[in-house]
PDB file of N, CA and C in Angstrom:
ATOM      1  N   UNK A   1      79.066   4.764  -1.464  1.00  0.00           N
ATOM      2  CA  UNK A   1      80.007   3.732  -1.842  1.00  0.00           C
ATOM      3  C   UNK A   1      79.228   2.427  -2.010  1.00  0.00           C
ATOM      4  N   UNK A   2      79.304   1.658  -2.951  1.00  0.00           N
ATOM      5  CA  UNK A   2      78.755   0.698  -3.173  1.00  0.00           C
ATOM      6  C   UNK A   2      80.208  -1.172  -3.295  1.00  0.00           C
ATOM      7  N   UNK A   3      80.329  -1.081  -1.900  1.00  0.00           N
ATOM      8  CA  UNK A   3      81.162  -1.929  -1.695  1.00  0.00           C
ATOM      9  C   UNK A   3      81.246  -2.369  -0.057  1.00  0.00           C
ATOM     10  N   UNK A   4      81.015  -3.815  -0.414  1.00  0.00           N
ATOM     11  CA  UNK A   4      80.450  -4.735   0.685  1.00  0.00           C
ATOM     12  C   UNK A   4      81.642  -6.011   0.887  1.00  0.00           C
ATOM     13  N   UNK A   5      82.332  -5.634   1.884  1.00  0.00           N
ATOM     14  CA  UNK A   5      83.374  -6.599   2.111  1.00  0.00           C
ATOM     15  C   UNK A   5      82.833  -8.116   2.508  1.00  0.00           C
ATOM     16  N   UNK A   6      83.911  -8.850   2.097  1.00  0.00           N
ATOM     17  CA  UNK A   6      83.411 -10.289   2.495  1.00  0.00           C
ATOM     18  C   UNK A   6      84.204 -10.731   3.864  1.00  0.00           C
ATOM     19  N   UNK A   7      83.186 -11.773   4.077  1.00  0.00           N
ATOM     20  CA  UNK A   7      83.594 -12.609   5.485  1.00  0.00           C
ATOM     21  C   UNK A   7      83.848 -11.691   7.073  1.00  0.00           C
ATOM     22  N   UNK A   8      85.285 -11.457   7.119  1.00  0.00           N
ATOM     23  CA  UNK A   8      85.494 -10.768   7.835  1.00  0.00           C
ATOM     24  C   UNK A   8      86.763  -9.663   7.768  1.00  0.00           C
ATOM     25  N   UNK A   9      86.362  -9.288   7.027  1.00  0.00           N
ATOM     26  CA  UNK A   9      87.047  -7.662   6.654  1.00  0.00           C
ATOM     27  C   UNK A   9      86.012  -6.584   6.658  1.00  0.00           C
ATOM     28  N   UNK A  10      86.881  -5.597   7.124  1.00  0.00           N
ATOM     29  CA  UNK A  10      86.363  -4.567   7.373  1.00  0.00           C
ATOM     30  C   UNK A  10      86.763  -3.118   6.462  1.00  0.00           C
ATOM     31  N   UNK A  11      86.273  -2.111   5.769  1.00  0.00           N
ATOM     32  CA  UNK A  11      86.898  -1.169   5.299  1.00  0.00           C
ATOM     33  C   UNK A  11      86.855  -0.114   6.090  1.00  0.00           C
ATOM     34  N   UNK A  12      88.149   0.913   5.907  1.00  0.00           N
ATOM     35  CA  UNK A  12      88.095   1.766   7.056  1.00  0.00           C
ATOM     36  C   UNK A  12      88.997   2.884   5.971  1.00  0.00           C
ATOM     37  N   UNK A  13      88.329   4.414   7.004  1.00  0.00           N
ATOM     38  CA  UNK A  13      88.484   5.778   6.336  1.00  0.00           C
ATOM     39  C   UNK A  13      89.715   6.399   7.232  1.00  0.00           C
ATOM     40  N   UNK A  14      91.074   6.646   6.785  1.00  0.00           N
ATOM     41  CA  UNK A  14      92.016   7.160   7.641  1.00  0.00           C
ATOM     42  C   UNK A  14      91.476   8.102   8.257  1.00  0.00           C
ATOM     43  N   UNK A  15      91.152   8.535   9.840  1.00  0.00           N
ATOM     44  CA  UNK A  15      91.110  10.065  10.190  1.00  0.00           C
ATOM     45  C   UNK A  15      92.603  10.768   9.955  1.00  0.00           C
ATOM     46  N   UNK A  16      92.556  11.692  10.033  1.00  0.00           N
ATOM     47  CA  UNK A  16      93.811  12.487   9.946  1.00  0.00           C
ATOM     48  C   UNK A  16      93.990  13.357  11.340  1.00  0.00           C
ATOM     49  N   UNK A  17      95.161  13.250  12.099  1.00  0.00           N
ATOM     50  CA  UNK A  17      95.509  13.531  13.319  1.00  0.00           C
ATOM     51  C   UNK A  17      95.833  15.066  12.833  1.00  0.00           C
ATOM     52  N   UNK A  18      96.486  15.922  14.045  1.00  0.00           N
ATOM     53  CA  UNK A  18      96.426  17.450  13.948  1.00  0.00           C
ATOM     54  C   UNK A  18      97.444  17.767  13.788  1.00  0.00           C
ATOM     55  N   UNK A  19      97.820  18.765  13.141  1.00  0.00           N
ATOM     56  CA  UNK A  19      98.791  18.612  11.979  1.00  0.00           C
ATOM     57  C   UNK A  19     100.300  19.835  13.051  1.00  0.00           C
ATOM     58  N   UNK A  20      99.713  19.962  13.904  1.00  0.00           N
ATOM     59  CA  UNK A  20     100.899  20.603  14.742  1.00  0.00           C
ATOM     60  C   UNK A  20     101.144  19.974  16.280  1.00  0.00           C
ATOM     61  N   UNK A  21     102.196  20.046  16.689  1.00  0.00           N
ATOM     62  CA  UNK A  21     102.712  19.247  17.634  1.00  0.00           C
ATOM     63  C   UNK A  21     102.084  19.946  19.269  1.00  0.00           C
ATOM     64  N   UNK A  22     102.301  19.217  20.465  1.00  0.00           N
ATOM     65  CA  UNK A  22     101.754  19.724  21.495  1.00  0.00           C
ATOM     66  C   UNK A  22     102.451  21.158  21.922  1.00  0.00           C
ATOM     67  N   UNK A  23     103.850  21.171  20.886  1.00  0.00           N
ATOM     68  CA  UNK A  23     104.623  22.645  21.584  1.00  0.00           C
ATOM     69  C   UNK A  23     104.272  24.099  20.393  1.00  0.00           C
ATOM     70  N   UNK A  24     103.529  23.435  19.329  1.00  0.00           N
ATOM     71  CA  UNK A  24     102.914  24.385  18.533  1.00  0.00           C
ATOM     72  C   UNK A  24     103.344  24.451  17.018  1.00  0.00           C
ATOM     73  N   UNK A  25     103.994  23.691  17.227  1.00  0.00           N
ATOM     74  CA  UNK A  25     104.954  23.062  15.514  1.00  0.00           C
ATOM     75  C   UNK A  25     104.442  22.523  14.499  1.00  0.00           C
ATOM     76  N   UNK A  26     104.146  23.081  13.631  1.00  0.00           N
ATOM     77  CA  UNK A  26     103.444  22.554  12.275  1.00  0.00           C
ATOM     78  C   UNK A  26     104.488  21.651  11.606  1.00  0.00           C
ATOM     79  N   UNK A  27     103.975  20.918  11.292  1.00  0.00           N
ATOM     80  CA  UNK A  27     104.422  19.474  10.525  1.00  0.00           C
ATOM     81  C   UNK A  27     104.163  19.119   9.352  1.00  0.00           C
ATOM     82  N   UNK A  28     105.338  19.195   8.559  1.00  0.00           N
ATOM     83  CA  UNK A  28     104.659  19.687   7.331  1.00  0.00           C
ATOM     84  C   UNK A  28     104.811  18.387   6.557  1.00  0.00           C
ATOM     85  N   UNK A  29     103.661  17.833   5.167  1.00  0.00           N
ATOM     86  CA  UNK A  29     103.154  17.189   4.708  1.00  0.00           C
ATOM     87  C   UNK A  29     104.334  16.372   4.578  1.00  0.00           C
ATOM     88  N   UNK A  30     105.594  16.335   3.976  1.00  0.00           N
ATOM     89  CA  UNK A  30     106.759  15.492   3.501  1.00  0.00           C
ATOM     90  C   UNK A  30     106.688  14.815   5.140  1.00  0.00           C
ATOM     91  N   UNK A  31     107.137  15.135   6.324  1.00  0.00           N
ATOM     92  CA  UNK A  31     107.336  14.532   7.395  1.00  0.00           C
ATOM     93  C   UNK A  31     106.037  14.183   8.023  1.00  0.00           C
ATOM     94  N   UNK A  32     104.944  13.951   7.711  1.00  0.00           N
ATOM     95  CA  UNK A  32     103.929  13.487   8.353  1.00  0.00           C
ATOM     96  C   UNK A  32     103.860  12.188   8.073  1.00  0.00           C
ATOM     97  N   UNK A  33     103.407  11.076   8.890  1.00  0.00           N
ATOM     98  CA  UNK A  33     103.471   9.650   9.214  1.00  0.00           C
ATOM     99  C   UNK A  33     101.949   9.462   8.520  1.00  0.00           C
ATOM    100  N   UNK A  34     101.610   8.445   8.303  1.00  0.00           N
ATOM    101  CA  UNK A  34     100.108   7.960   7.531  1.00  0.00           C
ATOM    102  C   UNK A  34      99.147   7.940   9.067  1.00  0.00           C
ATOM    103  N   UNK A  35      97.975   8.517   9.174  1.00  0.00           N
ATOM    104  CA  UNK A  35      97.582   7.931  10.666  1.00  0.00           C
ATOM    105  C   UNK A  35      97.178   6.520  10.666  1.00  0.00           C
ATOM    106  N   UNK A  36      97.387   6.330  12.230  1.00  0.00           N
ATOM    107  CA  UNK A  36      96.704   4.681  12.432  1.00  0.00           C
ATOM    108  C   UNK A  36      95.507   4.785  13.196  1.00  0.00           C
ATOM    109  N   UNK A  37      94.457   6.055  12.901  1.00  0.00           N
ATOM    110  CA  UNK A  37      93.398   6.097  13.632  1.00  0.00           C
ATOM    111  C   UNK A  37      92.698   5.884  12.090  1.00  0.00           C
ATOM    112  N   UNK A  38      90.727   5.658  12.206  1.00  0.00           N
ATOM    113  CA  UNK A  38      90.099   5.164  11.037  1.00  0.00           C
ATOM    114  C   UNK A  38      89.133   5.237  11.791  1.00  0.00           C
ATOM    115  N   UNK A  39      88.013   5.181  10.638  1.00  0.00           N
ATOM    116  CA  UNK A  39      86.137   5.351  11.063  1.00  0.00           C
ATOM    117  C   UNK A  39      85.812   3.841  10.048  1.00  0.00           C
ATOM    118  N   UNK A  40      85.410   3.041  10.920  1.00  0.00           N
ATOM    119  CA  UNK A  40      84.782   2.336   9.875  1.00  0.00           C
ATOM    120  C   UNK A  40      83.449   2.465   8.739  1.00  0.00           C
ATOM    121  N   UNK A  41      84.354   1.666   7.896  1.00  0.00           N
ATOM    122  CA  UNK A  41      83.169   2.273   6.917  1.00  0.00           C
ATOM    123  C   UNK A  41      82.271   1.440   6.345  1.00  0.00           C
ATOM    124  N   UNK A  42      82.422   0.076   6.360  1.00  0.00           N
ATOM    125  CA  UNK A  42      81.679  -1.129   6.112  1.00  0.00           C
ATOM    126  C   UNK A  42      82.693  -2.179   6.578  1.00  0.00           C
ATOM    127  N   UNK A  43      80.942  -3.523   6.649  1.00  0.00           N
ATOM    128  CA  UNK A  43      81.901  -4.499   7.490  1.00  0.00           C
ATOM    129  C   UNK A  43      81.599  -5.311   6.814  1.00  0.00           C
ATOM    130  N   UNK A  44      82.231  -7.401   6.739  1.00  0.00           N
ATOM    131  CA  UNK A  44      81.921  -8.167   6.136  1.00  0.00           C
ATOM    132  C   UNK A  44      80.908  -8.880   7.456  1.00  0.00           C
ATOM    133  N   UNK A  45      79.715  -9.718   7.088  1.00  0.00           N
ATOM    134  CA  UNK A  45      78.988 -10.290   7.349  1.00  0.00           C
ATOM    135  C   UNK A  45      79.554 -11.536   8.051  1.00  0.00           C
ATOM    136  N   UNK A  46      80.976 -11.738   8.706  1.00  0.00           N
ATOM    137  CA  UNK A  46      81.697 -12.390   9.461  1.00  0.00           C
ATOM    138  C   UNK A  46      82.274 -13.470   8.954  1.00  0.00           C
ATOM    139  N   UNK A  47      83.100 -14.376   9.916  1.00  0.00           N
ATOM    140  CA  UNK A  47      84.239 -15.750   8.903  1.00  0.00           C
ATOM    141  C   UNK A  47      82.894 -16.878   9.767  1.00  0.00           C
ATOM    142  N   UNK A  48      83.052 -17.740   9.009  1.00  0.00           N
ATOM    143  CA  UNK A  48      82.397 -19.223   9.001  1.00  0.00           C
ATOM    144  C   UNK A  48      83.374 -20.070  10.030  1.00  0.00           C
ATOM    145  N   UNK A  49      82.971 -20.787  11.003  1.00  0.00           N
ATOM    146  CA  UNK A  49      83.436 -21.417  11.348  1.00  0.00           C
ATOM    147  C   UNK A  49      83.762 -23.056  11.548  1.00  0.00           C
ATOM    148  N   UNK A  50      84.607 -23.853  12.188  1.00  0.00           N
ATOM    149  CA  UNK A  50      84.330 -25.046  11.267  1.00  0.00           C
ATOM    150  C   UNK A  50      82.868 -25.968  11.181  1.00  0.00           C
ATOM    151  N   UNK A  51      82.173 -25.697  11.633  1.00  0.00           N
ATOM    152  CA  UNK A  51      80.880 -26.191  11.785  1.00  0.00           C
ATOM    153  C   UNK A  51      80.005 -25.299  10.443  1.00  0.00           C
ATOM    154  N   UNK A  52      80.625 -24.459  10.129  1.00  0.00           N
ATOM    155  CA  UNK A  52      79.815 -23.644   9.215  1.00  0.00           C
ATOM    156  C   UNK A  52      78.849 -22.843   9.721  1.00  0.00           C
ATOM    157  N   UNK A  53      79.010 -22.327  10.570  1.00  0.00           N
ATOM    158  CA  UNK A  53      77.743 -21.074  11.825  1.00  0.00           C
ATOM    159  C   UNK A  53      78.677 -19.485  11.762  1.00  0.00           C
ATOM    160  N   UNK A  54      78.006 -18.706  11.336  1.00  0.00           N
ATOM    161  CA  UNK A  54      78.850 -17.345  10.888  1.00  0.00           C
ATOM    162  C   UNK A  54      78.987 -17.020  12.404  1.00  0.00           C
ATOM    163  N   UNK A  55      80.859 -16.038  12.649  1.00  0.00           N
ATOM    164  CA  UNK A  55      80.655 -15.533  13.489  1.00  0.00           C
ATOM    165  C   UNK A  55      80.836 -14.180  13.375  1.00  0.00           C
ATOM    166  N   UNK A  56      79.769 -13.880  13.916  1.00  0.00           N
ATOM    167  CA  UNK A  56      79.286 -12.008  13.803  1.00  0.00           C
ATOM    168  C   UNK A  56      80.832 -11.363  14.010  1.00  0.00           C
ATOM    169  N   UNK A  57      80.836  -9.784  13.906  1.00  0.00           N
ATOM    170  CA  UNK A  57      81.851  -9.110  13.702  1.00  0.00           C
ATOM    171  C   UNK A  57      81.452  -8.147  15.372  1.00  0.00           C
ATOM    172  N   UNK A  58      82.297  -7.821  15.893  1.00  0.00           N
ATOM    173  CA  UNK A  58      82.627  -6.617  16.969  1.00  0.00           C
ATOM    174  C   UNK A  58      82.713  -5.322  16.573  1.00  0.00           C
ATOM    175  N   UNK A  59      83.063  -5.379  15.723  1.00  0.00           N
ATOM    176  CA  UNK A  59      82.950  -3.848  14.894  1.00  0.00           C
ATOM    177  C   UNK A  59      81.888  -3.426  13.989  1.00  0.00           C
ATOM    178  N   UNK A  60      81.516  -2.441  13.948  1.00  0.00           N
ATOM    179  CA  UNK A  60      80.031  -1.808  13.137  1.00  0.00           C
ATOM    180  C   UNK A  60      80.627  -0.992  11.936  1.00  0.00           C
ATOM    181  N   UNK A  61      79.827  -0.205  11.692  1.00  0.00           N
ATOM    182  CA  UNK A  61      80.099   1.373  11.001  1.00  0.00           C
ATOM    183  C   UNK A  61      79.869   2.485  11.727  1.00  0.00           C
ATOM    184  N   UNK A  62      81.129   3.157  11.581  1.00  0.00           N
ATOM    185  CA  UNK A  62      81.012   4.428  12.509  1.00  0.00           C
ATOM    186  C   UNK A  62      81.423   4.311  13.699  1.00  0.00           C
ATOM    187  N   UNK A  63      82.453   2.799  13.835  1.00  0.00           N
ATOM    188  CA  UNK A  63      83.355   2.968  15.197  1.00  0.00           C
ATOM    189  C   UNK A  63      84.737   3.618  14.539  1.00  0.00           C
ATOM    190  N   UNK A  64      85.202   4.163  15.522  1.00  0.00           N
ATOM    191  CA  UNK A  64      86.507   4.721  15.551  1.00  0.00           C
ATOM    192  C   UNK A  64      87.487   3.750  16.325  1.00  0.00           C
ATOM    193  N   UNK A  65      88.543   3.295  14.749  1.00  0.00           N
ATOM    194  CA  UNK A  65      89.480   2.310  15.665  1.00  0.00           C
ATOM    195  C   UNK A  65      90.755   2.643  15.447  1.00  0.00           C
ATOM    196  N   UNK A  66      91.717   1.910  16.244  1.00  0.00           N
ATOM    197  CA  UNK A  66      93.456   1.998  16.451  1.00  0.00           C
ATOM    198  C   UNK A  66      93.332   0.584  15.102  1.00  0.00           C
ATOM    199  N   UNK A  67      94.731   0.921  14.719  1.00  0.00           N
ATOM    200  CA  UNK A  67      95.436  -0.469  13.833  1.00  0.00           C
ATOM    201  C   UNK A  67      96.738  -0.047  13.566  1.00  0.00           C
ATOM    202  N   UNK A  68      97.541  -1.128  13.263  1.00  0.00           N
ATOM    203  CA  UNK A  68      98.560  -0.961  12.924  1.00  0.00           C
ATOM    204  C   UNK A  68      99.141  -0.309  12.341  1.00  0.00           C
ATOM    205  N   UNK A  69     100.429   0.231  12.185  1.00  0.00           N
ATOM    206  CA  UNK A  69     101.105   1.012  11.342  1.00  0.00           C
ATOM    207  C   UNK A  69     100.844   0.466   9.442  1.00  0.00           C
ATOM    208  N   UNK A  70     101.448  -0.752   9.655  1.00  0.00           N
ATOM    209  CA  UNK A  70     101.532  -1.806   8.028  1.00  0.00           C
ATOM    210  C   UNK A  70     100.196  -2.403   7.885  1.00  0.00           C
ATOM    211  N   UNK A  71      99.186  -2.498   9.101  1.00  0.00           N
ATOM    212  CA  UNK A  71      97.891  -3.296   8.602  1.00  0.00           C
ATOM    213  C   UNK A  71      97.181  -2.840   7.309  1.00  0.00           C
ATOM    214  N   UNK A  72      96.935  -3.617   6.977  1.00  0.00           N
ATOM    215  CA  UNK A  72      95.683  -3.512   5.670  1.00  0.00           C
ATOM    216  C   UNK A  72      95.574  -3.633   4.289  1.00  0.00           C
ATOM    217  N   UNK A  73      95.240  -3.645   3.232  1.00  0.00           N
ATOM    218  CA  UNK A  73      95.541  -3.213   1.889  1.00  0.00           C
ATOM    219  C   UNK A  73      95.092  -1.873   1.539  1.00  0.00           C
ATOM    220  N   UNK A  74      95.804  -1.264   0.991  1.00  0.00           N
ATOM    221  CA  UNK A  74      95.309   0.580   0.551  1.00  0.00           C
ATOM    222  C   UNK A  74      94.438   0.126  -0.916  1.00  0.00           C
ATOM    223  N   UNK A  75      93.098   0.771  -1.106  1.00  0.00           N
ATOM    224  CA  UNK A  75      92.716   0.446  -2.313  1.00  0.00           C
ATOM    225  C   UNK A  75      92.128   2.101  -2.694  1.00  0.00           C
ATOM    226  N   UNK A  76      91.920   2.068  -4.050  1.00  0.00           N
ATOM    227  CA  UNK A  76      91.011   3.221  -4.213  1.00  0.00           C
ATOM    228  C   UNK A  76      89.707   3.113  -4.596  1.00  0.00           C
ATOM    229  N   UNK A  77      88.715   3.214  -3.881  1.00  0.00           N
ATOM    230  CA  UNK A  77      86.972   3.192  -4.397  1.00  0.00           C
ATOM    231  C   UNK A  77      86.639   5.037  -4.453  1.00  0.00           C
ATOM    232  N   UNK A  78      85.984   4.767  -6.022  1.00  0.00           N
ATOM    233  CA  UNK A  78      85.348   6.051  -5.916  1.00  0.00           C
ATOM    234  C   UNK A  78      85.711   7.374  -5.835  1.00  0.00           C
ATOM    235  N   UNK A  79      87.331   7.051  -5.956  1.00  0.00           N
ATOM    236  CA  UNK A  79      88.359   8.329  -5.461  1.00  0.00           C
ATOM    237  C   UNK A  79      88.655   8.695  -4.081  1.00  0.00           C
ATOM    238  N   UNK A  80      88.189   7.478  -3.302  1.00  0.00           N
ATOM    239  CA  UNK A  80      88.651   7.936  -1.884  1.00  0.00           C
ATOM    240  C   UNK A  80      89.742   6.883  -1.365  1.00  0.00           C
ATOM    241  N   UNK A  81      90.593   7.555  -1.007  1.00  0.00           N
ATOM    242  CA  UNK A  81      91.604   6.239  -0.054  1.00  0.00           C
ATOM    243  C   UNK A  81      91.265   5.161   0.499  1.00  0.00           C
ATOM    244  N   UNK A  82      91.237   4.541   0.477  1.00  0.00           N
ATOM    245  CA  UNK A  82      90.311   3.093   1.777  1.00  0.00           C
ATOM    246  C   UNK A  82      91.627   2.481   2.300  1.00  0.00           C
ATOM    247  N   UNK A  83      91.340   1.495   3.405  1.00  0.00           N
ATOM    248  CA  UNK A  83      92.154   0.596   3.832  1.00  0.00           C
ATOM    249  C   UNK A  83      90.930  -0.856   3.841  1.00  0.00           C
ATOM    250  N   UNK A  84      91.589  -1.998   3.122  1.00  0.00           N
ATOM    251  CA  UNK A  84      90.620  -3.109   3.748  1.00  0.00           C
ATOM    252  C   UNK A  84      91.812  -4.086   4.270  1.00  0.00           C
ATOM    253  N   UNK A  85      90.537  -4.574   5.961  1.00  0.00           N
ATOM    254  CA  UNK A  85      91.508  -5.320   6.845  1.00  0.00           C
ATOM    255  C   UNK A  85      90.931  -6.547   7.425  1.00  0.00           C
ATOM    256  N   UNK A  86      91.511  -7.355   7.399  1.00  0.00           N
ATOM    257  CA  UNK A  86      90.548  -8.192   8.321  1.00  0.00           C
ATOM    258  C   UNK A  86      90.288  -7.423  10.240  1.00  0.00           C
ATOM    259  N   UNK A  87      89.375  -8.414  10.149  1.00  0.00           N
ATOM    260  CA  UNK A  87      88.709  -7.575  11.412  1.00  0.00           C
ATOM    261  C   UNK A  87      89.603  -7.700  12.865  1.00  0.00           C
ATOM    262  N   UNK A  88      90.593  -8.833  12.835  1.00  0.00           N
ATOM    263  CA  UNK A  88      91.640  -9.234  13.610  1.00  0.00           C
ATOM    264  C   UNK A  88      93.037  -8.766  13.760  1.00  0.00           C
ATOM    265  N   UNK A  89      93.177  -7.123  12.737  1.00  0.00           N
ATOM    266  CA  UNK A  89      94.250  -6.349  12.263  1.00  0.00           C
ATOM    267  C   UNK A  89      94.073  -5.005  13.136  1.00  0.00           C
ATOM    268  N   UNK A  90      92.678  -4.962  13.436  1.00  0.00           N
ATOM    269  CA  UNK A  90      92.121  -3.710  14.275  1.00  0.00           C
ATOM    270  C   UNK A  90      92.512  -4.179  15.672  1.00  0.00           C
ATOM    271  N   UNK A  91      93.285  -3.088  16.143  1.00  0.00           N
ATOM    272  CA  UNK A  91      94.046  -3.494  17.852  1.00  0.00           C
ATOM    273  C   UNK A  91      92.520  -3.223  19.119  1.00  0.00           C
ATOM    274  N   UNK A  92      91.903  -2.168  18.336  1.00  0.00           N
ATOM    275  CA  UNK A  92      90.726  -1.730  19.693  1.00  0.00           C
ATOM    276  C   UNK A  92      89.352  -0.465  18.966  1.00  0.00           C
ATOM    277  N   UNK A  93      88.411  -0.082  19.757  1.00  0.00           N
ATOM    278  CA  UNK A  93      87.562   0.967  18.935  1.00  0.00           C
ATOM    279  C   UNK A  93      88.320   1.680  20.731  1.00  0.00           C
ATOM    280  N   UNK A  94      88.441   3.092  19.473  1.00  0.00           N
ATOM    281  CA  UNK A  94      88.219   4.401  20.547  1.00  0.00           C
ATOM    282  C   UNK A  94      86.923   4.852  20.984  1.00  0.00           C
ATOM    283  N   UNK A  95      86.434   4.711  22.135  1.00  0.00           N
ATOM    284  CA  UNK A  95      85.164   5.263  22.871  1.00  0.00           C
ATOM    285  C   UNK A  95      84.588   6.341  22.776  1.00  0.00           C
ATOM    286  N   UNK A  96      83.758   6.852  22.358  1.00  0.00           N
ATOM    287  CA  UNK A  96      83.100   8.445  22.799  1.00  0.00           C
ATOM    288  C   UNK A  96      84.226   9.390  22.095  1.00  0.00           C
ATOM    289  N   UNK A  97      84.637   8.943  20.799  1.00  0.00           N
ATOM    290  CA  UNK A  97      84.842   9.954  19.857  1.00  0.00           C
ATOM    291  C   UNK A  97      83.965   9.542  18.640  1.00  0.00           C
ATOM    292  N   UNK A  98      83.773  11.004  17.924  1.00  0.00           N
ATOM    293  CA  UNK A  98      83.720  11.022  17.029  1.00  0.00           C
ATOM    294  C   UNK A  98      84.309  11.642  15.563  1.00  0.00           C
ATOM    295  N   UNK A  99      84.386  10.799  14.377  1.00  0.00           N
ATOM    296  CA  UNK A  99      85.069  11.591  13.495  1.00  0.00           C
ATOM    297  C   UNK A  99      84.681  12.253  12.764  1.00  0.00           C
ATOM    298  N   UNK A 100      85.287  13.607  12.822  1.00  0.00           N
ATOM    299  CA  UNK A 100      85.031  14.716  12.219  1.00  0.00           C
ATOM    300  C   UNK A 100      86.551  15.182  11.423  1.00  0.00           C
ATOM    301  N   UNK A 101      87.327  14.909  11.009  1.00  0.00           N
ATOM    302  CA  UNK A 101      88.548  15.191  10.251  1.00  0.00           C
ATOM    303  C   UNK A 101      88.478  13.934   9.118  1.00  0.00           C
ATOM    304  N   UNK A 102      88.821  14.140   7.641  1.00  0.00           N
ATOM    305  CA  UNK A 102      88.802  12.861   7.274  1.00  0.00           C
ATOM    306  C   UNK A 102      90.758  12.893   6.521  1.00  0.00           C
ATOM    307  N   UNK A 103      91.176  12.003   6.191  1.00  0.00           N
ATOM    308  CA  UNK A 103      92.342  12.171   5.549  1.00  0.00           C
ATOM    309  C   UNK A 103      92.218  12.548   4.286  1.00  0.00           C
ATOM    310  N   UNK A 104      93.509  13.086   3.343  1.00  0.00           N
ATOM    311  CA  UNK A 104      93.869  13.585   2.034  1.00  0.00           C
ATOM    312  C   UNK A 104      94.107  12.753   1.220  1.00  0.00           C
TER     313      UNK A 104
END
């Protein structure tokens, strides 16, 4: 992908959660919710502050984060889904996972 967010946005790759319930119930595509889990996928080089001194970002590439249900803009690069967000839309990174599922 050749796309480099500005300031402080971040782009992020929906993971896709498991597609049957804890009692064994498959869930089928019409009733499935969008996930609010994501792998980041590039970051912006941070927002300026009023002094004009960049402030760095908390998030990398290749953290796994929570966000909102409505956060973000949906764009398409390259044929893949994206979300771009500012970096203040992301609620937290999930720890000691990694993603291995990507969304449709």
């Amino acid at each position: 992908m050749q796309f480099r967010p500005l300031h402080d946005r971040v782009v992020i790759r929906r993971i896709e959660e498991d597609m049957k319930t804890a009692g064994g119930i498959i869930i089928p595509d019409t009733a499935k919710e969008k996930p609010q889990q994501g792998e980041v996928v590039a970051v912006g080089p941070g927002a300026l502050d009023d002094a004009g001194k960049r402030i760095a970002l908390d998030l990398k590439a290749g953290d796994i984060v929570l966000f909102g249900k409505w956060s973000g803009t949906e764009v398409k690069i390259d044929g893949e889904e994206l979300l771009i967000m500012k970096e203040s839309d992301v609620m937290g990174v999930i720890e000691g996972k990694k993603s291995s599922k990507r969304a449709a």
